[in-house]
PDB file of N, CA and C in Angstrom:
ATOM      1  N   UNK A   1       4.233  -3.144  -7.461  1.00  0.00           N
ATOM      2  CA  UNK A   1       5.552  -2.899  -6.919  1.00  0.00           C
ATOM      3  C   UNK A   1       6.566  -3.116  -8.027  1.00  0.00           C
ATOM      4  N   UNK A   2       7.975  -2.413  -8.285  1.00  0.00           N
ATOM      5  CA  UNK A   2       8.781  -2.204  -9.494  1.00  0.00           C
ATOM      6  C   UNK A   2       9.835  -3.016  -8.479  1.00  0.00           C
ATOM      7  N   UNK A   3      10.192  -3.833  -9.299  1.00  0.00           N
ATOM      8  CA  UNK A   3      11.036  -5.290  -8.233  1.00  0.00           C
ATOM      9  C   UNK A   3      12.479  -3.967  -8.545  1.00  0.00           C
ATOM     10  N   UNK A   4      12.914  -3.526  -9.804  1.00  0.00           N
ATOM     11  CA  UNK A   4      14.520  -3.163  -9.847  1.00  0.00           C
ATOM     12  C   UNK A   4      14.621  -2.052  -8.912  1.00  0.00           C
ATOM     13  N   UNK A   5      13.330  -1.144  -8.864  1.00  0.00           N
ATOM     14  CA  UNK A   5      13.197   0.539  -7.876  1.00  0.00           C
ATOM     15  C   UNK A   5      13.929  -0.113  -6.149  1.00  0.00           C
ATOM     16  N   UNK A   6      12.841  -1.190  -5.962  1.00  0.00           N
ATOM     17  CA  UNK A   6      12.858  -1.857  -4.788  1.00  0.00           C
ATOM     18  C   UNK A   6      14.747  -2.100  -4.323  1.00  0.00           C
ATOM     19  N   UNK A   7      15.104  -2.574  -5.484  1.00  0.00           N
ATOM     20  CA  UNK A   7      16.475  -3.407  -5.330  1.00  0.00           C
ATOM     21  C   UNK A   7      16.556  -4.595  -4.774  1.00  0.00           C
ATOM     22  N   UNK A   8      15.641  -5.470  -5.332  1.00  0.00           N
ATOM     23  CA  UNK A   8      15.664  -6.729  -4.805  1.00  0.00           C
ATOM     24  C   UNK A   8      16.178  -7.632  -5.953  1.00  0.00           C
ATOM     25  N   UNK A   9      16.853  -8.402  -5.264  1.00  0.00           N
ATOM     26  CA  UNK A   9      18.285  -9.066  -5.776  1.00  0.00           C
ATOM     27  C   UNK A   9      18.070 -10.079  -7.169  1.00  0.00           C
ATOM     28  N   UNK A  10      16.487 -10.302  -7.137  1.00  0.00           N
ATOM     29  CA  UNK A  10      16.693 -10.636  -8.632  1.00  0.00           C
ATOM     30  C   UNK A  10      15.293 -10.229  -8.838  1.00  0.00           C
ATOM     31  N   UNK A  11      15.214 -10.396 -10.750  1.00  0.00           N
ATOM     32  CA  UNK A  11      13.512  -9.857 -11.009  1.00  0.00           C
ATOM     33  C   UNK A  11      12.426 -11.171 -11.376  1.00  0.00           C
ATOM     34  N   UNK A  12      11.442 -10.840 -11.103  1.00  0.00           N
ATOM     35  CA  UNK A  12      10.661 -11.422 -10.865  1.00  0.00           C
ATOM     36  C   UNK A  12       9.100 -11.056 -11.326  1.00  0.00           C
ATOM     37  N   UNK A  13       8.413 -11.801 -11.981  1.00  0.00           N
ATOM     38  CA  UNK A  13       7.104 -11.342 -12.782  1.00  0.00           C
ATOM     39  C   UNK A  13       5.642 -11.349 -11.352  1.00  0.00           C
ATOM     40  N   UNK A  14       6.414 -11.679  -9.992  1.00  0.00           N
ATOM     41  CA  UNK A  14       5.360 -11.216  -9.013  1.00  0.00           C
ATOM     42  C   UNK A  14       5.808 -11.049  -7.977  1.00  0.00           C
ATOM     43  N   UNK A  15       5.293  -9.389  -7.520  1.00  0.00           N
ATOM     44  CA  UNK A  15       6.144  -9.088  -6.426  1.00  0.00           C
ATOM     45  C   UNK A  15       6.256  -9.914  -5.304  1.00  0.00           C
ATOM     46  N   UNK A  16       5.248 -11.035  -5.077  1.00  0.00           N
ATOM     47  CA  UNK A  16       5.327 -11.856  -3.538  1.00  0.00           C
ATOM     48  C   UNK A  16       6.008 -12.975  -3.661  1.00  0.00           C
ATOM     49  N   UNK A  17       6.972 -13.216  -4.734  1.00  0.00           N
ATOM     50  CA  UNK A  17       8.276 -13.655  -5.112  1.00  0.00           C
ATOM     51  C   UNK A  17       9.281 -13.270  -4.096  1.00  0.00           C
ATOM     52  N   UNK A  18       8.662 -11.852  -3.197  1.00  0.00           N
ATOM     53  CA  UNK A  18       9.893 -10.840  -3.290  1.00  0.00           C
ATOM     54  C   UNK A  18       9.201 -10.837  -0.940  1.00  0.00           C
ATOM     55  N   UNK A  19       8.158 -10.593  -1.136  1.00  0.00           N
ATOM     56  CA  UNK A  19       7.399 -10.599   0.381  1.00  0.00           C
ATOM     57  C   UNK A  19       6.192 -10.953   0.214  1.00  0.00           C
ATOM     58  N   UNK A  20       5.802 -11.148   1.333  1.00  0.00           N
ATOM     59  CA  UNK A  20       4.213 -11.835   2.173  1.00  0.00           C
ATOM     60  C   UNK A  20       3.551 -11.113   2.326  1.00  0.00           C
ATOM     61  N   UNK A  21       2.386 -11.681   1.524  1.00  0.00           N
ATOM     62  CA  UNK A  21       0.930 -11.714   1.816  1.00  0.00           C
ATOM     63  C   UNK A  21       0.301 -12.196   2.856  1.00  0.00           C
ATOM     64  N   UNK A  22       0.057 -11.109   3.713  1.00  0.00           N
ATOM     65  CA  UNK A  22      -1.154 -11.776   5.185  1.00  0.00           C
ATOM     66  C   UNK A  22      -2.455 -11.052   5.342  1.00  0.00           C
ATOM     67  N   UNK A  23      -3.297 -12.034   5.428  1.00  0.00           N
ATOM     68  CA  UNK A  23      -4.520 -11.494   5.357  1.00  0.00           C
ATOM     69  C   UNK A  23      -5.572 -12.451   6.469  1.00  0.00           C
ATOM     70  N   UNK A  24      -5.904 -11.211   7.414  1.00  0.00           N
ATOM     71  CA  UNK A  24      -6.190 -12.240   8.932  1.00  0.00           C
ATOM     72  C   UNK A  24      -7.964 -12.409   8.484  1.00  0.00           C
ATOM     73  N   UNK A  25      -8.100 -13.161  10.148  1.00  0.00           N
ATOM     74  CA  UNK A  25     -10.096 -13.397   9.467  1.00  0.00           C
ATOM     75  C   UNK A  25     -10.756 -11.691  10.225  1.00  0.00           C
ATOM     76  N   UNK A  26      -9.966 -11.009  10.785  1.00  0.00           N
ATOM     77  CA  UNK A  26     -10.605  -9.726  11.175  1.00  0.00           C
ATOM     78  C   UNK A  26     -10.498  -8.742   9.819  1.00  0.00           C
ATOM     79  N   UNK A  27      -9.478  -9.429   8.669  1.00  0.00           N
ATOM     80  CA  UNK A  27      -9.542  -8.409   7.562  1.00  0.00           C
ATOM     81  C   UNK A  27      -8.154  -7.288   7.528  1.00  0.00           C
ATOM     82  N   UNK A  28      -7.182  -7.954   8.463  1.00  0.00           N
ATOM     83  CA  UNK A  28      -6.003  -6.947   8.090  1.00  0.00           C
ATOM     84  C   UNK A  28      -5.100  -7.366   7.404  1.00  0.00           C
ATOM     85  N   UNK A  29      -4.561  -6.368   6.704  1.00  0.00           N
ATOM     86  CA  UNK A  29      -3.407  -6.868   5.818  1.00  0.00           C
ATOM     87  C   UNK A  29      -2.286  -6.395   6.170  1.00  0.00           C
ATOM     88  N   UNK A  30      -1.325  -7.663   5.926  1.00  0.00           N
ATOM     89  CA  UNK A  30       0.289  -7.301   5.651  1.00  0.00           C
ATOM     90  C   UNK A  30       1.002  -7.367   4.572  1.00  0.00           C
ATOM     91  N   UNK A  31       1.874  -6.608   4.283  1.00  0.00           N
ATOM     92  CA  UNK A  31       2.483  -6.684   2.699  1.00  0.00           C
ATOM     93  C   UNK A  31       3.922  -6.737   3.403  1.00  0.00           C
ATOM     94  N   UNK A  32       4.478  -7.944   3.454  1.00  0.00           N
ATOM     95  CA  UNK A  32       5.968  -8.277   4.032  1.00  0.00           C
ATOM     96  C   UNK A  32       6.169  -7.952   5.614  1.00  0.00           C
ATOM     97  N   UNK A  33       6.637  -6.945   6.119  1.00  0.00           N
ATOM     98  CA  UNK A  33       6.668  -6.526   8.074  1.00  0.00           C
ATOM     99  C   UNK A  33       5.319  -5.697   8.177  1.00  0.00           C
ATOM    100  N   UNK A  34       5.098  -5.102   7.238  1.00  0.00           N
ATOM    101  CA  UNK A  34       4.055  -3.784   7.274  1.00  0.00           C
ATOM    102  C   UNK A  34       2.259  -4.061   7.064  1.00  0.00           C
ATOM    103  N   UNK A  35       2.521  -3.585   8.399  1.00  0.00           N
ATOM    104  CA  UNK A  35       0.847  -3.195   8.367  1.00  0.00           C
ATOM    105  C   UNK A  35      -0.502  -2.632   7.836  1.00  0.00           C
ATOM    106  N   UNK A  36      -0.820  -2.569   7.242  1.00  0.00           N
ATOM    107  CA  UNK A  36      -1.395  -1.824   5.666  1.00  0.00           C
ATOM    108  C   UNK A  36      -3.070  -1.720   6.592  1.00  0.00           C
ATOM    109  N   UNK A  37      -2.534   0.288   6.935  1.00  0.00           N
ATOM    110  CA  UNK A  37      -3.731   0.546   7.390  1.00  0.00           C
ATOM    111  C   UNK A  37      -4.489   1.654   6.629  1.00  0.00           C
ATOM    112  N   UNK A  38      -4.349   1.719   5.466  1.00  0.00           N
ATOM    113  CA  UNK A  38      -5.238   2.510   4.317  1.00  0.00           C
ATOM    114  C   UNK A  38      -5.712   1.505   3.514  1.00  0.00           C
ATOM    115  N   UNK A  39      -5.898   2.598   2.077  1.00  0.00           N
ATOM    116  CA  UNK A  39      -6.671   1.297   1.420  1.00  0.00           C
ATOM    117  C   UNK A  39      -5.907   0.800   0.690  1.00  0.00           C
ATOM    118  N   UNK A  40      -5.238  -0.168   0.165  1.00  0.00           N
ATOM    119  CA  UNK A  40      -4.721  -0.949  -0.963  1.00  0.00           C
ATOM    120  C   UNK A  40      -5.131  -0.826  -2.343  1.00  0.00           C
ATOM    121  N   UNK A  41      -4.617  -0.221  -3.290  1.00  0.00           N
ATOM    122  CA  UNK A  41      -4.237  -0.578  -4.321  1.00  0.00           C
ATOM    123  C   UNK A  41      -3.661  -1.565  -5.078  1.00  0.00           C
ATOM    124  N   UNK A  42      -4.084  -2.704  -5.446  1.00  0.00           N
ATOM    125  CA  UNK A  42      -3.879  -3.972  -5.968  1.00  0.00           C
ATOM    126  C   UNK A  42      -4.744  -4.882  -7.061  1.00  0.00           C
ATOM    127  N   UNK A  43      -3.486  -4.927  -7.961  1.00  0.00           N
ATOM    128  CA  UNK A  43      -4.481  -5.467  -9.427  1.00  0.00           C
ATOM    129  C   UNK A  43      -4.144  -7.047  -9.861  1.00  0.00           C
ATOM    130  N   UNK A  44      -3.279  -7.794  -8.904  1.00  0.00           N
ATOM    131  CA  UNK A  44      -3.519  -8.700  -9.261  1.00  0.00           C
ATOM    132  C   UNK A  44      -4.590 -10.008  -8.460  1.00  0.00           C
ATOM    133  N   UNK A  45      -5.077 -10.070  -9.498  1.00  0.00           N
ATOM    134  CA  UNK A  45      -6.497 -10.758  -9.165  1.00  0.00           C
ATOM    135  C   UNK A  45      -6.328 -12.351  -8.596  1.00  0.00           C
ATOM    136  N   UNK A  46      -5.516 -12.976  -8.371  1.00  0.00           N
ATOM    137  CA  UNK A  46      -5.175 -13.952  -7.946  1.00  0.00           C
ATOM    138  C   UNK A  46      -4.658 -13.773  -6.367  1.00  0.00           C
ATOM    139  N   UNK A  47      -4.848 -13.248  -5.821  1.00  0.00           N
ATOM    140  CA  UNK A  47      -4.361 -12.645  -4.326  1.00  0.00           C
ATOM    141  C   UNK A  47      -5.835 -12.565  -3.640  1.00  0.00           C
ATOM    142  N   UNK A  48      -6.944 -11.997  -4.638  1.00  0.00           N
ATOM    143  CA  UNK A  48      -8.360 -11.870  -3.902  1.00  0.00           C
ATOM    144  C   UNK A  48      -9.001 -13.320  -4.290  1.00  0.00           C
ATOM    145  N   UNK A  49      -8.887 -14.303  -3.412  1.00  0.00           N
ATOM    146  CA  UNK A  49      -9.519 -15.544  -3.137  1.00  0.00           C
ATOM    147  C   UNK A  49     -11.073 -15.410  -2.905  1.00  0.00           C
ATOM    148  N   UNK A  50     -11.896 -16.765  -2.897  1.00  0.00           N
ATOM    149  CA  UNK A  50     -12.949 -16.823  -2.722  1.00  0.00           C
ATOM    150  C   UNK A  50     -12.877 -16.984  -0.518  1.00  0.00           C
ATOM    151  N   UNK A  51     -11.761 -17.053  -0.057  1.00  0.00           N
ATOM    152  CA  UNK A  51     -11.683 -17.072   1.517  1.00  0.00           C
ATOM    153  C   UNK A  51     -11.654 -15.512   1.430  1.00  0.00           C
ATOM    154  N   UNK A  52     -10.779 -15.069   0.538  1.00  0.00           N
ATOM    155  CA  UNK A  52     -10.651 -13.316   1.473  1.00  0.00           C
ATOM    156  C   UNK A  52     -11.692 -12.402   0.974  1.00  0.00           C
ATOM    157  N   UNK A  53     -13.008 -13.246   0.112  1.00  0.00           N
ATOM    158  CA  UNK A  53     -14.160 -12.462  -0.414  1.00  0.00           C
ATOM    159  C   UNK A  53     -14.812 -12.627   1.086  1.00  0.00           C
ATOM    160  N   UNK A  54     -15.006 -14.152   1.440  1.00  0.00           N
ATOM    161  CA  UNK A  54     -15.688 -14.896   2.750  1.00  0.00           C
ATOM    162  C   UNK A  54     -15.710 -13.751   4.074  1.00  0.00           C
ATOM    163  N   UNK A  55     -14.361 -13.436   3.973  1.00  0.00           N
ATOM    164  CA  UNK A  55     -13.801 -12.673   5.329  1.00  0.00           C
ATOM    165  C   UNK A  55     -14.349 -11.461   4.932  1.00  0.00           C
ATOM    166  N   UNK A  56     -14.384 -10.446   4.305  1.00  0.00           N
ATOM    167  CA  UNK A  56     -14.647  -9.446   3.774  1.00  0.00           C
ATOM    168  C   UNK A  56     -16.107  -9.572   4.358  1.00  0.00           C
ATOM    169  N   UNK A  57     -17.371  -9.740   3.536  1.00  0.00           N
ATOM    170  CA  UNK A  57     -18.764  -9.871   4.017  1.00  0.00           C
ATOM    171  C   UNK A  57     -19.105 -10.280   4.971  1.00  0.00           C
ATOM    172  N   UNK A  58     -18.472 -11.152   5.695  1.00  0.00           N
ATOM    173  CA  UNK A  58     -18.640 -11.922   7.091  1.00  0.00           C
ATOM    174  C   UNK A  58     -18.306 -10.280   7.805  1.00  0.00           C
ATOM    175  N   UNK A  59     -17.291  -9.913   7.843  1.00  0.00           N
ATOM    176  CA  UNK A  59     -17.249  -8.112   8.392  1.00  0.00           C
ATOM    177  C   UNK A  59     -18.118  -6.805   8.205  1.00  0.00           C
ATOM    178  N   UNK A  60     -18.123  -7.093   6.584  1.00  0.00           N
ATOM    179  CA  UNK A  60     -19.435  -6.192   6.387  1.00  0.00           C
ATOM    180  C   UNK A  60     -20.845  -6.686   7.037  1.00  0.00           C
ATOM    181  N   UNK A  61     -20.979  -7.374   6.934  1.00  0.00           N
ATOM    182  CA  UNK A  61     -22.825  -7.839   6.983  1.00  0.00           C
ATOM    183  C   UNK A  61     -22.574  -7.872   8.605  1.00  0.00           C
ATOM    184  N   UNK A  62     -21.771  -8.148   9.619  1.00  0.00           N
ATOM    185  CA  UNK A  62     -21.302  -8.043  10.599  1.00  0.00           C
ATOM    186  C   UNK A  62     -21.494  -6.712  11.182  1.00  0.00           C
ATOM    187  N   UNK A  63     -20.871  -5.714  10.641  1.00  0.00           N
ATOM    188  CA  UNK A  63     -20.899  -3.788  10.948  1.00  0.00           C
ATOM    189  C   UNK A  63     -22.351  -3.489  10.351  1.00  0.00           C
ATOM    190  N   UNK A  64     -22.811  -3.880   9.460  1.00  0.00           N
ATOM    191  CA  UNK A  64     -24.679  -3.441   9.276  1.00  0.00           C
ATOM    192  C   UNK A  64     -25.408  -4.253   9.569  1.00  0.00           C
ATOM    193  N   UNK A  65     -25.648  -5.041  10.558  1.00  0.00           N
ATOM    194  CA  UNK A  65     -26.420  -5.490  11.795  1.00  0.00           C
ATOM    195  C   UNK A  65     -26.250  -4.868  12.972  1.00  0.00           C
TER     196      UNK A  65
END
């Protein structure tokens, strides 16, 4: 996310400076109000925890049984 495009009131070296990260145990995400029902594009690697790896496979291995 480009914090100046956005127009958010000051800059900042990470966009969730700026909005929220939610990430439920069914595996959905929010990026600030919004519901994020495609796939995400996201490179910073500090956002994918060893809980939201947990949640992830607990779903997969879940849908192939």
């Amino acid at each position: 996310m480009k914090g100046m495009i956005q127009n958010w009131p000051f800059p900042s070296d990470d966009s969730f400076d700026h909005i929220g990260f939610y990430f439920n145990r069914q595996g959905k995400l929010k990026l600030g109000n919004f519901q994020q029902n495609d796939i995400v594009h996201y490179v910073d690697k500090k956002k994918i925890t060893l809980e939201t790896i947990n949640i992830l496979e607990e779903i997969a291995w879940k849908k192939n049984n």
